[in-house]
Protein backbone atom coordinates (compact mmCIF):
# COMPACT_ATOMS: atom_id res chain seq x y z
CA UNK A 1 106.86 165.24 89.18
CA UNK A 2 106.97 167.36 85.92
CA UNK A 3 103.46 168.46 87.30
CA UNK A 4 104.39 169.46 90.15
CA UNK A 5 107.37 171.42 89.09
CA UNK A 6 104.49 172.81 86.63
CA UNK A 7 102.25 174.16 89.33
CA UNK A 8 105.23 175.22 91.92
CA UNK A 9 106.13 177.68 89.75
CA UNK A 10 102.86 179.32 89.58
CA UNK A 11 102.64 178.35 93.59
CA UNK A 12 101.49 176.24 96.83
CA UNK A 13 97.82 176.52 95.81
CA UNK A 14 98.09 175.21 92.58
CA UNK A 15 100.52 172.46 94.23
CA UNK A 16 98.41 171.33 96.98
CA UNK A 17 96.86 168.19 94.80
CA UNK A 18 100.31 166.93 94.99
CA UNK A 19 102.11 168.52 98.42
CA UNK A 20 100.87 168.54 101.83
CA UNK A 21 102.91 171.53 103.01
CA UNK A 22 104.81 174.52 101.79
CA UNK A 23 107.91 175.29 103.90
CA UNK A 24 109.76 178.13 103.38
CA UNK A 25 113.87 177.49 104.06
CA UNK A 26 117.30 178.76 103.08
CA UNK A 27 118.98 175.49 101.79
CA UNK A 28 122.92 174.81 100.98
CA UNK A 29 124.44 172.60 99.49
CA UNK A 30 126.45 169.56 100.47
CA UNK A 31 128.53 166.54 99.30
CA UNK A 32 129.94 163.40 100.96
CA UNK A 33 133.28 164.89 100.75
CA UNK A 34 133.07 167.88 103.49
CA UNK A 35 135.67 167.92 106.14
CA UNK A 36 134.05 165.82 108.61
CA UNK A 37 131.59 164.43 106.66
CA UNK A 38 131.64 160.18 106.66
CA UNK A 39 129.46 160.11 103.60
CA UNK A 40 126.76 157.75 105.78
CA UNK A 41 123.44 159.79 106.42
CA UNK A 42 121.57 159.55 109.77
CA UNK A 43 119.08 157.44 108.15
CA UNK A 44 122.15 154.90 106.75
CA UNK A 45 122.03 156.11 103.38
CA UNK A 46 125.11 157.13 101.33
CA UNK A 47 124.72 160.81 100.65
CA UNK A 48 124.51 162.38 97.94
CA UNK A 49 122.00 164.15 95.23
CA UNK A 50 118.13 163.33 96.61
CA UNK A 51 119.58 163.22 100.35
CA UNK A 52 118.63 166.14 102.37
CA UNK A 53 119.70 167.02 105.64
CA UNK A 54 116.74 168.36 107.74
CA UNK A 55 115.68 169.43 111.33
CA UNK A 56 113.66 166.30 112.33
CA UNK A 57 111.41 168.22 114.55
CA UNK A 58 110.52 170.18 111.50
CA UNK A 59 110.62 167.58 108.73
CA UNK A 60 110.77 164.07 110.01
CA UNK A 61 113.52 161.69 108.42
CA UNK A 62 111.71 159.93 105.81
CA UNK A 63 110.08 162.73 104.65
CA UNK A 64 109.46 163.04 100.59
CA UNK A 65 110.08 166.23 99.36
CA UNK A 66 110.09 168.39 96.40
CA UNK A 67 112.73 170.61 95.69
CA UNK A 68 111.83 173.07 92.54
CA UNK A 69 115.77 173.35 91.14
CA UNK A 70 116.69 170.44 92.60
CA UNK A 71 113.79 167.57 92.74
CA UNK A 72 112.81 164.84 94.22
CA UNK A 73 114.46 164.24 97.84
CA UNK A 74 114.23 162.57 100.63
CA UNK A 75 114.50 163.79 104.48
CA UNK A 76 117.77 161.40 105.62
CA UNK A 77 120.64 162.97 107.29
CA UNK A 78 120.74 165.93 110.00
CA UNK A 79 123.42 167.93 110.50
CA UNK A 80 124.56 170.51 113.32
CA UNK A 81 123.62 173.65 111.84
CA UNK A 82 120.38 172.48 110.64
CA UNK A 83 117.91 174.24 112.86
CA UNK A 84 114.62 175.24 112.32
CA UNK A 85 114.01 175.86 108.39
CA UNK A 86 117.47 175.77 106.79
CA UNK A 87 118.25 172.12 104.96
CA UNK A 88 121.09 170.83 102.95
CA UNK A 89 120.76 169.68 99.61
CA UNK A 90 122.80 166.47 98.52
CA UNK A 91 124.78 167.05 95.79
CA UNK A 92 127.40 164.09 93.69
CA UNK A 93 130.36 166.49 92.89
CA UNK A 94 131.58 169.64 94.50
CA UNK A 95 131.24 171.54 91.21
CA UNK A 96 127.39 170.62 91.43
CA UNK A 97 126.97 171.87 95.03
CA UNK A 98 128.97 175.36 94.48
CA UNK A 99 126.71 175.76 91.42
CA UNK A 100 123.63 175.76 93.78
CA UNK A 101 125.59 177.55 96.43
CA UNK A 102 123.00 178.89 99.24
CA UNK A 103 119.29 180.02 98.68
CA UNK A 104 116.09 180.38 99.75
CA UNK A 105 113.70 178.18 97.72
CA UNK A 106 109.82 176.97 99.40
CA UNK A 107 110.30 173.05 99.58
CA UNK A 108 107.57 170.99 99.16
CA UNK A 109 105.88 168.17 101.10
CA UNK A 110 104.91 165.60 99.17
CA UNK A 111 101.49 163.31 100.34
């Protein structure tokens, strides 16, 4: 994945050996411990870093993703304000996720 990170940086074209699609989105960042948050994704996976929350109509659950900043993720929780392209980024600690804060980034879809 040090490749793709590689090519992402110099953009989708050069990625496309490795990604499928380019998605633009504004991601945020979430942990396990948000009010109202179980710490169970929809998929049944604990949450944390490498579990994003997605819109499945956009990016199906089970999706593998690429994250430049972040990494390698996969598509396995939703949430209610994920609509359309916005995700949430699992993050481990609270520092970790008010470091990343909010952003626009281009994800990618991995093959």
């Amino acid at each position: 994945y040090a490749a793709l990170a590689s090519y992402a940086k110099r953009g989708f074209l050069s990625a496309v050996h490795f990604a499928s699609a380019a998605l633009h989105v504004i991601a945020t960042a979430y942990t396990a411990g948000c009010y109202g948050c179980s710490g169970i994704t929809a998929s049944g996976a604990p949450a944390g870093h490498g579990i994003v929350a997605v819109d499945p109509p956009l990016i199906p659950l089970g999706t593998k993703l690429y994250v430049p900043g972040y990494g390698r993720a996969v598509a396995g929780d939703t949430g209610g304000a994920i609509r359309g392209h916005r995700i949430d980024l699992g993050f481990d600690s609270l520092a970790e996720a008010l470091q990343f804060g909010r952003r626009p980034l281009t994800v990618y879809v991995l093959r």
